[in-house]
N, C-alpha and C. Protein backbone atom coordinates (compact mmCIF):
# COMPACT_ATOMS: atom_id res chain seq x y z
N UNK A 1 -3.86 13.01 5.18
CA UNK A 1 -3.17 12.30 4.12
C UNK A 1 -3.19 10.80 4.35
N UNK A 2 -2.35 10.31 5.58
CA UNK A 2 -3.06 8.85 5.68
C UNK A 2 -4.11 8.34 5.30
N UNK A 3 -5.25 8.56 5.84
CA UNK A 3 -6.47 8.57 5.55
C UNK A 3 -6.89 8.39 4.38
N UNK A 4 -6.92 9.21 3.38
CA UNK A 4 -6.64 8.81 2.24
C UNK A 4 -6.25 7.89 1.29
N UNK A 5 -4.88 7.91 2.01
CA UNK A 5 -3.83 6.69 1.76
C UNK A 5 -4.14 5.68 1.95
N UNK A 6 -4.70 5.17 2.99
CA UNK A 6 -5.30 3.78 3.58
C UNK A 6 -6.63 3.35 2.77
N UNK A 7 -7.49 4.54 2.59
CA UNK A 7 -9.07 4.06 1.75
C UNK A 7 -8.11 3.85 0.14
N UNK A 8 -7.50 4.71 -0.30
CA UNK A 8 -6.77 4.00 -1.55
C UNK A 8 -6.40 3.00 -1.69
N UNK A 9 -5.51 2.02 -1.10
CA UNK A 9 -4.83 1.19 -0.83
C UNK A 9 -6.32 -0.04 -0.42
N UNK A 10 -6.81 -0.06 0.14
CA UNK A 10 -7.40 -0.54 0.65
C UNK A 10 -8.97 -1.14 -0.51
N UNK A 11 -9.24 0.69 -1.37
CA UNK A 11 -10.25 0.34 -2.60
C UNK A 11 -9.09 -0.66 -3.41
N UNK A 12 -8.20 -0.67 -3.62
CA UNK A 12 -7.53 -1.19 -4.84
C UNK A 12 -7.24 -2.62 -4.09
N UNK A 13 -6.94 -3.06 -3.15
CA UNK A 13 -7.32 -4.52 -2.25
C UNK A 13 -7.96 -5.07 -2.56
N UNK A 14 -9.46 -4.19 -2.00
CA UNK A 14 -10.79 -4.93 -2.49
C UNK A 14 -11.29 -5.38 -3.27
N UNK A 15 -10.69 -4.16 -4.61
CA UNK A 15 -11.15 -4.95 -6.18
C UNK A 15 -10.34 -6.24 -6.63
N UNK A 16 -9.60 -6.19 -6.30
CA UNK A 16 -8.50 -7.08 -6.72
C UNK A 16 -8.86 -8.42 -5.80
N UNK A 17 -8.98 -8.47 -4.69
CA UNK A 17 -9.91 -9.69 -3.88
C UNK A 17 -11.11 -10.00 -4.78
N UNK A 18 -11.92 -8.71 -5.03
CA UNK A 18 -13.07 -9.50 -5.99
C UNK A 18 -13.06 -10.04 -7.13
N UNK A 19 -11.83 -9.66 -7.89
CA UNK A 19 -11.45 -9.75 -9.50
C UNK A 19 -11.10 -11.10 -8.96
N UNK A 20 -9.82 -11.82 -8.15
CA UNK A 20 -9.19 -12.94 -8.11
C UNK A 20 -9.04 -13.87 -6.88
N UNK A 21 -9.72 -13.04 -6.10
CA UNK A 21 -10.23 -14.26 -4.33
C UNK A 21 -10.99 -14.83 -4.64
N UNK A 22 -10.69 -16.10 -3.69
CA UNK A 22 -11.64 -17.41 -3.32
C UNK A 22 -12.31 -16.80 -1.82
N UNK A 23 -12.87 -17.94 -1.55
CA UNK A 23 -14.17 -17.84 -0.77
C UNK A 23 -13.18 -17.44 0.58
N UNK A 24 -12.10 -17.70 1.61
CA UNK A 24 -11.57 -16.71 2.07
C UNK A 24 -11.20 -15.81 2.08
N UNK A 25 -10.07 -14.92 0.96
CA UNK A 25 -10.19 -13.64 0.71
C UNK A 25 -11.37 -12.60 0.28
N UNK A 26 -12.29 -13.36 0.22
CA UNK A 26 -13.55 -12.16 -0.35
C UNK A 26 -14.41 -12.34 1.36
N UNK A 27 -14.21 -12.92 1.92
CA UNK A 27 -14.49 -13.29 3.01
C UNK A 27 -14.17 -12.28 3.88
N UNK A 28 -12.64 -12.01 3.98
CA UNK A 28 -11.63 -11.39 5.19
C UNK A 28 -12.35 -10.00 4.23
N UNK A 29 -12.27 -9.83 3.07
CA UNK A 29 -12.28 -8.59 2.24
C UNK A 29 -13.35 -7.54 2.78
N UNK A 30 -14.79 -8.26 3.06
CA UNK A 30 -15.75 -8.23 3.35
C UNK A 30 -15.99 -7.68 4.68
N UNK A 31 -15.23 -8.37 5.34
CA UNK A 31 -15.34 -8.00 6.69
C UNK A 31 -14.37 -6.84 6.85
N UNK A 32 -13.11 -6.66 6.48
CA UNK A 32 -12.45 -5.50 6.33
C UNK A 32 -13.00 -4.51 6.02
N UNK A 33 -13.71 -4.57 4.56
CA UNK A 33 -13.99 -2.87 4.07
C UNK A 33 -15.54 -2.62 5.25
N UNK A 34 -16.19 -3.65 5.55
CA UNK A 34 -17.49 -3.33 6.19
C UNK A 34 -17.10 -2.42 7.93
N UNK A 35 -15.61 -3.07 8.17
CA UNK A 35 -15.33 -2.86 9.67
C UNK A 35 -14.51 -1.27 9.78
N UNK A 36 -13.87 -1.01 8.51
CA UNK A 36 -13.83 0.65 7.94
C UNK A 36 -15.20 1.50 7.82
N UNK A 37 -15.81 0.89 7.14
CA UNK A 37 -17.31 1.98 6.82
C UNK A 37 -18.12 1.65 8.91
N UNK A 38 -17.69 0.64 9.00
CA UNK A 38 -18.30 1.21 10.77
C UNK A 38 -17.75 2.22 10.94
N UNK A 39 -16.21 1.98 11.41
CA UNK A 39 -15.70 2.64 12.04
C UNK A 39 -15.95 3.95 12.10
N UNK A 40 -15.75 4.46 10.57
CA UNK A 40 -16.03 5.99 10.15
C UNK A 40 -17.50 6.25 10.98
N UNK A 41 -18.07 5.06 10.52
CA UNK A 41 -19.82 5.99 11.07
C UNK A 41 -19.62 6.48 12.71
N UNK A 42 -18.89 5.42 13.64
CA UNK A 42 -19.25 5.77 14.71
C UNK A 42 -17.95 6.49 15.34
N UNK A 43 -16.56 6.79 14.79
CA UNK A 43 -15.65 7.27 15.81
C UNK A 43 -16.36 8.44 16.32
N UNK A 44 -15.54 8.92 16.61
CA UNK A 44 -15.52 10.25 17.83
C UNK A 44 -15.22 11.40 16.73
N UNK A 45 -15.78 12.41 16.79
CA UNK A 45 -15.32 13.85 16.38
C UNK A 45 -13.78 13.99 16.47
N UNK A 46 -13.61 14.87 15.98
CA UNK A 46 -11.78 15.02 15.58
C UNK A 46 -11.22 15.22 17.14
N UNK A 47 -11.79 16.78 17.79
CA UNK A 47 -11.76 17.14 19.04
C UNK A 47 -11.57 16.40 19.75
N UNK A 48 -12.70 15.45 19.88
CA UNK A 48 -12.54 14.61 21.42
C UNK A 48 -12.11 13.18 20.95
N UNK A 49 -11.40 12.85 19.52
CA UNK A 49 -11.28 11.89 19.45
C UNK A 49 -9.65 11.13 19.96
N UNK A 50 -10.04 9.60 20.37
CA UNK A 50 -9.15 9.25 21.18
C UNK A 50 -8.46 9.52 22.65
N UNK A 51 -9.31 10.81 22.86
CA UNK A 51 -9.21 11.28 24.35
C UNK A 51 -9.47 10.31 25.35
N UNK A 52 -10.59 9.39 25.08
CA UNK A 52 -10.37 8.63 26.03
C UNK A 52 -10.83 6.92 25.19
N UNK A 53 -11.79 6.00 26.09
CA UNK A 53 -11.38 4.84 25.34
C UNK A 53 -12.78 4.81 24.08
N UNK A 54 -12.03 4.56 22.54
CA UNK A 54 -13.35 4.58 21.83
C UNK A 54 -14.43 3.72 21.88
N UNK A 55 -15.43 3.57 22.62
CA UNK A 55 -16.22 2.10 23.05
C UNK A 55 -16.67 1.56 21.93
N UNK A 56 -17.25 2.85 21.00
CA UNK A 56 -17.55 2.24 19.73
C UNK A 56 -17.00 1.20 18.41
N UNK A 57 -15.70 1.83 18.77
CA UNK A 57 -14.65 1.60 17.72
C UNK A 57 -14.44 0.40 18.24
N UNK A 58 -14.38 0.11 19.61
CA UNK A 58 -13.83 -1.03 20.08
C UNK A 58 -14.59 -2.03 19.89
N UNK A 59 -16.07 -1.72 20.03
CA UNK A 59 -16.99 -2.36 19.85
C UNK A 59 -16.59 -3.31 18.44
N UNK A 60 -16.91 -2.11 17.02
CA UNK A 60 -16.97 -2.96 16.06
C UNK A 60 -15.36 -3.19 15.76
N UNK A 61 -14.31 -3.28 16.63
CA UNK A 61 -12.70 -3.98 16.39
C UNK A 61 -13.08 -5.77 16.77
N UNK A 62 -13.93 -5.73 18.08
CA UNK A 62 -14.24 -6.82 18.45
C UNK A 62 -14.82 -7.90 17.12
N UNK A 63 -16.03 -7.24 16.50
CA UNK A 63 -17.10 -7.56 15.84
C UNK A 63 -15.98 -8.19 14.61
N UNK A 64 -14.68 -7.39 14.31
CA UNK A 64 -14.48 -7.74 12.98
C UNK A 64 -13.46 -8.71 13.58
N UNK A 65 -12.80 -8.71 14.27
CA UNK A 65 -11.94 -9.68 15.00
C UNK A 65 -12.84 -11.25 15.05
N UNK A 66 -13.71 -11.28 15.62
CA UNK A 66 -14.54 -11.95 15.41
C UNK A 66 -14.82 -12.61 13.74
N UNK A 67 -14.70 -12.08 12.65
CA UNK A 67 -15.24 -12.09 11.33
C UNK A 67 -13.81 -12.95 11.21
N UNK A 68 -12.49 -12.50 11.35
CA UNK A 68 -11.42 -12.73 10.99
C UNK A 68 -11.40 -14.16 11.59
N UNK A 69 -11.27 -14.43 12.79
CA UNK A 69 -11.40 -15.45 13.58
C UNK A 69 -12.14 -16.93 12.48
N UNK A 70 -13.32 -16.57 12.82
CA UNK A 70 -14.47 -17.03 12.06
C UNK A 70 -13.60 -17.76 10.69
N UNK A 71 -13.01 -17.02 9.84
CA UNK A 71 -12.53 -16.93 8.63
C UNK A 71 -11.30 -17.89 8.36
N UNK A 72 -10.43 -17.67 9.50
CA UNK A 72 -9.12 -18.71 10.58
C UNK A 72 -9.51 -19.49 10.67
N UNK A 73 -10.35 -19.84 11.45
CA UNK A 73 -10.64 -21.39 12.10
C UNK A 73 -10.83 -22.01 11.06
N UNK A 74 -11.75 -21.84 10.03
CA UNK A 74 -12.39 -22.55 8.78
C UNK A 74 -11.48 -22.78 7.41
N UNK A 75 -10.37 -22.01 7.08
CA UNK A 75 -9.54 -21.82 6.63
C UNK A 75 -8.38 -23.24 6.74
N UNK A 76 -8.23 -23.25 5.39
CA UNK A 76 -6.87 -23.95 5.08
C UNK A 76 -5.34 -23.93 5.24
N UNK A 77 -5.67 -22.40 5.14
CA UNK A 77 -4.59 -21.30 4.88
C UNK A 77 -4.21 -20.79 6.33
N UNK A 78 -2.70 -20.29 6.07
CA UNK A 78 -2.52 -19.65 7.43
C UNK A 78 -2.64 -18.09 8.05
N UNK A 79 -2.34 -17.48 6.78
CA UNK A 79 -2.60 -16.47 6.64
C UNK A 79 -3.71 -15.32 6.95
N UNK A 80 -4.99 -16.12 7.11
CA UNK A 80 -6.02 -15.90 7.84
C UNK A 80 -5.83 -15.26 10.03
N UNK A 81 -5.05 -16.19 10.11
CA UNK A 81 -4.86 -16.44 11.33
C UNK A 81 -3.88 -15.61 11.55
N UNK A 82 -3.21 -14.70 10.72
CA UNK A 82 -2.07 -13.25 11.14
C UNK A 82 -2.90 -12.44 11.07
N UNK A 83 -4.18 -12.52 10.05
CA UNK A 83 -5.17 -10.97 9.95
C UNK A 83 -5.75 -10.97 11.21
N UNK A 84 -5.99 -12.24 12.11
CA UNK A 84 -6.72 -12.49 13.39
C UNK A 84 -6.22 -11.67 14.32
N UNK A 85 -4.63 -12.40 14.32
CA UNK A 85 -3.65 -12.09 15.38
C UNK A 85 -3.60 -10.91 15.27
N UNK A 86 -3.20 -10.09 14.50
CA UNK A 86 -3.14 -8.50 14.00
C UNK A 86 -4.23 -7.72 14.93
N UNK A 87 -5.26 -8.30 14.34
CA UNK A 87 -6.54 -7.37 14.93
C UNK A 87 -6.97 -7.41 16.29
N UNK A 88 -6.82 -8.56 16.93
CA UNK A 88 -6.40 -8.65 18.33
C UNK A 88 -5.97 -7.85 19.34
N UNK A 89 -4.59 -7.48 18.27
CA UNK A 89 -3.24 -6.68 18.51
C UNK A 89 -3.72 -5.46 18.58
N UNK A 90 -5.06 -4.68 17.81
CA UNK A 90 -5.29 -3.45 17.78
C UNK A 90 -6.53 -3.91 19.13
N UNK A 91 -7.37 -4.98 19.16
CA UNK A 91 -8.22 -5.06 20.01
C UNK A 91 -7.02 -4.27 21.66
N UNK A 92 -6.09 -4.88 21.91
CA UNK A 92 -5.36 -4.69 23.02
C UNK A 92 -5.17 -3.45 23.25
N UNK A 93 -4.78 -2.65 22.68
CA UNK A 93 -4.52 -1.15 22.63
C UNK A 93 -6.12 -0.46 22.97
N UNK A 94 -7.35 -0.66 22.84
CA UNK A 94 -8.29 -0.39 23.81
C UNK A 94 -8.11 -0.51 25.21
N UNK A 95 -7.63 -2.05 25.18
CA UNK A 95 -7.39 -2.27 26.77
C UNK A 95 -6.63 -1.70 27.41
N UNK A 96 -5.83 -0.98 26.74
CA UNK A 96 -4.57 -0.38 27.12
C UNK A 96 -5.12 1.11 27.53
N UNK A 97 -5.71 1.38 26.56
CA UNK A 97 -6.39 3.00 27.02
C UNK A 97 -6.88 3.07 27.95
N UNK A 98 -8.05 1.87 28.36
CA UNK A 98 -8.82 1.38 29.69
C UNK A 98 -7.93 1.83 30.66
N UNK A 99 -7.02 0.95 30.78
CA UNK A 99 -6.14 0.67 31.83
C UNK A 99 -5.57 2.14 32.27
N UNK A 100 -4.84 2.80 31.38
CA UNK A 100 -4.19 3.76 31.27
C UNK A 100 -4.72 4.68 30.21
N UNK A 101 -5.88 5.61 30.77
CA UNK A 101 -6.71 6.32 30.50
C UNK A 101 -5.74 8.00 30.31
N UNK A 102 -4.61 7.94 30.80
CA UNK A 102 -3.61 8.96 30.65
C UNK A 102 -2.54 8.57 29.32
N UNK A 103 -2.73 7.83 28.67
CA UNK A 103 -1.94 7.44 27.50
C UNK A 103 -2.22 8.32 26.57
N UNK A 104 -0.89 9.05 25.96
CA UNK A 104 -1.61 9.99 24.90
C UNK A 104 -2.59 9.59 23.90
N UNK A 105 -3.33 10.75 23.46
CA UNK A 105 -4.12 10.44 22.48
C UNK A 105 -3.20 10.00 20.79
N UNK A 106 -2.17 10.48 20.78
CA UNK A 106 -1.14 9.72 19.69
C UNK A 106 -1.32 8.76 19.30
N UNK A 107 -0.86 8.16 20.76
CA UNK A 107 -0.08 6.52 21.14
C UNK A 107 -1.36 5.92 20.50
N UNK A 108 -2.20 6.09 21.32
CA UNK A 108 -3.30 5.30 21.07
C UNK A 108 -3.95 5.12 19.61
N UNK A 109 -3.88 6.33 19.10
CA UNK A 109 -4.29 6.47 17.82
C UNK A 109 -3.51 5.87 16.98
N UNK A 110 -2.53 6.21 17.04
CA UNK A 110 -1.32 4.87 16.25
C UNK A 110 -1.70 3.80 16.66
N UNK A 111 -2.04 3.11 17.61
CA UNK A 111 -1.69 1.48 18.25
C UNK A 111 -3.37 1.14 17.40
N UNK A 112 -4.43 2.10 17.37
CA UNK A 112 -5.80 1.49 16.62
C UNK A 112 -5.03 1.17 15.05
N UNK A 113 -4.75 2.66 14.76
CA UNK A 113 -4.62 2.65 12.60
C UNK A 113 -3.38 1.79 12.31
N UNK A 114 -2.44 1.55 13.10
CA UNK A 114 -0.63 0.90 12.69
C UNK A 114 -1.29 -0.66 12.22
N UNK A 115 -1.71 -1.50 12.56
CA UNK A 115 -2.20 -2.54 12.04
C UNK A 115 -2.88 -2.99 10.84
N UNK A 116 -3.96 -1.96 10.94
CA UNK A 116 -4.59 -2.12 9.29
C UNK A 116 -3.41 -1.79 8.36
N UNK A 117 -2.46 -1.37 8.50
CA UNK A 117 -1.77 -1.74 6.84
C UNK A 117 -1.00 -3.30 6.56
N UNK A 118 -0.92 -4.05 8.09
CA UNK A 118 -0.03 -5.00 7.78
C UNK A 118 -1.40 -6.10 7.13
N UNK A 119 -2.95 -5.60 7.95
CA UNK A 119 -4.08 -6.53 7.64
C UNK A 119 -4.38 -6.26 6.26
N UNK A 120 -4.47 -5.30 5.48
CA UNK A 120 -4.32 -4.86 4.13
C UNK A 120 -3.73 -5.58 2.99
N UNK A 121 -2.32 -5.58 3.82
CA UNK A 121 -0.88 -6.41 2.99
C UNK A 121 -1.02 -7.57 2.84
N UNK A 122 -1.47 -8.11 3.77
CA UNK A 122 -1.16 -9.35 3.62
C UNK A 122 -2.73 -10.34 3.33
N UNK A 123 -3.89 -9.82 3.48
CA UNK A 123 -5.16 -10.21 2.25
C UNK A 123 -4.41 -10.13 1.03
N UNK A 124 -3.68 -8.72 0.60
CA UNK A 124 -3.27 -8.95 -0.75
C UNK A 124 -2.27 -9.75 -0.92
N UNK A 125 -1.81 -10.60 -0.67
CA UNK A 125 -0.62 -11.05 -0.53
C UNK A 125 -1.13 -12.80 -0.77
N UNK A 126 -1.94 -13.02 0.22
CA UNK A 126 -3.08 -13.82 -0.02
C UNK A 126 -3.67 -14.79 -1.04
N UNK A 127 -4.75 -13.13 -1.41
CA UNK A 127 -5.07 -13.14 -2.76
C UNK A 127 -4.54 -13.35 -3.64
N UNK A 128 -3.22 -13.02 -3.54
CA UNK A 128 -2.25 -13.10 -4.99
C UNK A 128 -1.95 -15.21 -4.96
N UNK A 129 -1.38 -15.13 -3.92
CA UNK A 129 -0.60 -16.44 -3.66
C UNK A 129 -2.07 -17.68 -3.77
N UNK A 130 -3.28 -17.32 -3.63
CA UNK A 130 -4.57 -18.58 -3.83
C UNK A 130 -4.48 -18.24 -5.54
N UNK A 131 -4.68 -17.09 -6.00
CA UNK A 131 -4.69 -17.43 -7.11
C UNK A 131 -4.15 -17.92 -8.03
N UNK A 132 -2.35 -17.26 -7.29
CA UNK A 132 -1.54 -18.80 -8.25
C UNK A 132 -1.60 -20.01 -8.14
N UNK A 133 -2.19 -20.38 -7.09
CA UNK A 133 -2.20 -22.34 -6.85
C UNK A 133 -3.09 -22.41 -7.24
N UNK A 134 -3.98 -22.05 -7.66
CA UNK A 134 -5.55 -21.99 -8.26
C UNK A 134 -5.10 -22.52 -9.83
N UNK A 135 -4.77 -21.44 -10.44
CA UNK A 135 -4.33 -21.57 -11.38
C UNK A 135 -3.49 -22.90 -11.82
N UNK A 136 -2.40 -23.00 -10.82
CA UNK A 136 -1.92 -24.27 -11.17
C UNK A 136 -2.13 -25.48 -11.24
N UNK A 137 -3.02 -25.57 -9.92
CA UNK A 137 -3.71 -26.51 -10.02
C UNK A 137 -4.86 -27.03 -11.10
N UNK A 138 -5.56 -26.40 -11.72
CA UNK A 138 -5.94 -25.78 -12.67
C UNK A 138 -5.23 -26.60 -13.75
N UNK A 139 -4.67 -26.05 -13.97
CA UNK A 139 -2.85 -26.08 -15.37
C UNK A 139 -2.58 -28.10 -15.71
N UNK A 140 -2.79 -28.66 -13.91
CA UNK A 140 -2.26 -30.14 -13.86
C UNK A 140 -3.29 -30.86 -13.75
N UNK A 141 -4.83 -30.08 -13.83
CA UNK A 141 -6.18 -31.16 -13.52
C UNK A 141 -5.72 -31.46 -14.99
N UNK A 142 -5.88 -32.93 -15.36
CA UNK A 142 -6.31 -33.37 -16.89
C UNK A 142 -7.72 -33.08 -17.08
N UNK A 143 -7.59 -32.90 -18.46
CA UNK A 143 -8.74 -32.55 -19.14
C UNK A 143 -10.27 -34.08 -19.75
């Protein structure tokens, strides 16, 4: 059901970044839905998944952390730089498995997926808030 829940939430993000984002939100957007369609390709089988540390997953957490980063630094906005911090936040919870290779498979599994909804929220949130200054600004250019 999550699962689900999250690619829902997440298709209806995306369009809405493409309908009304600027060149950062279609940016972060980009790198979001691309760092989902990894993920899926390479996790682990249901069975053995999260049993121990996902190298793959971690791999492309890095890769999109990286995208986000990228996106931050160049950015006006601050908001960029919580999707960073966020993903970081899930980068750590690899390290954590590393470390402590006896951590349930739960924990862990929560500490990867618990983040993408706040990175979700707040692109849209984003998106919404560039397009109203857009607009306004917009509204006060003379003609």
């Amino acid at each position: 059901m999550a699962p689900l829940f999250f690619r829902t939430l997440l298709a209806f993000v995306a369009l809405y970044v493409l309908w009304r984002g600027r060149r950062d939100e279609r940016d972060v957007g980009i790198v979001l839905v691309l760092g989902v369609i990894a993920t899926h390709l390479v996790i682990s089988p249901l069975r053995t998944r999260f049993a121990s540390v996902e190298t793959h997953v971690f791999v492309v957490d890095i890769i999109v952390f990286l995208g986000f980063l990228w996106v931050a630094l160049r950015s006006e906005r601050f908001w960029p730089l919580w999707i960073a911090g966020l993903q970081l936040t899930a980068i750590l919870g690899h390290v954590i498995k590393a470390v402590d290779i006896g951590l349930f498979p739960k924990a862990y599994a929560a500490a990867m997926v618990f983040w993408s909804y706040p990175i979700v929220l707040i692109l849209a949130v984003g998106t919404w808030r560039s397009h109203h200054r857009f607009v306004r600004e917009r509204q006060l250019t003379p003609i």
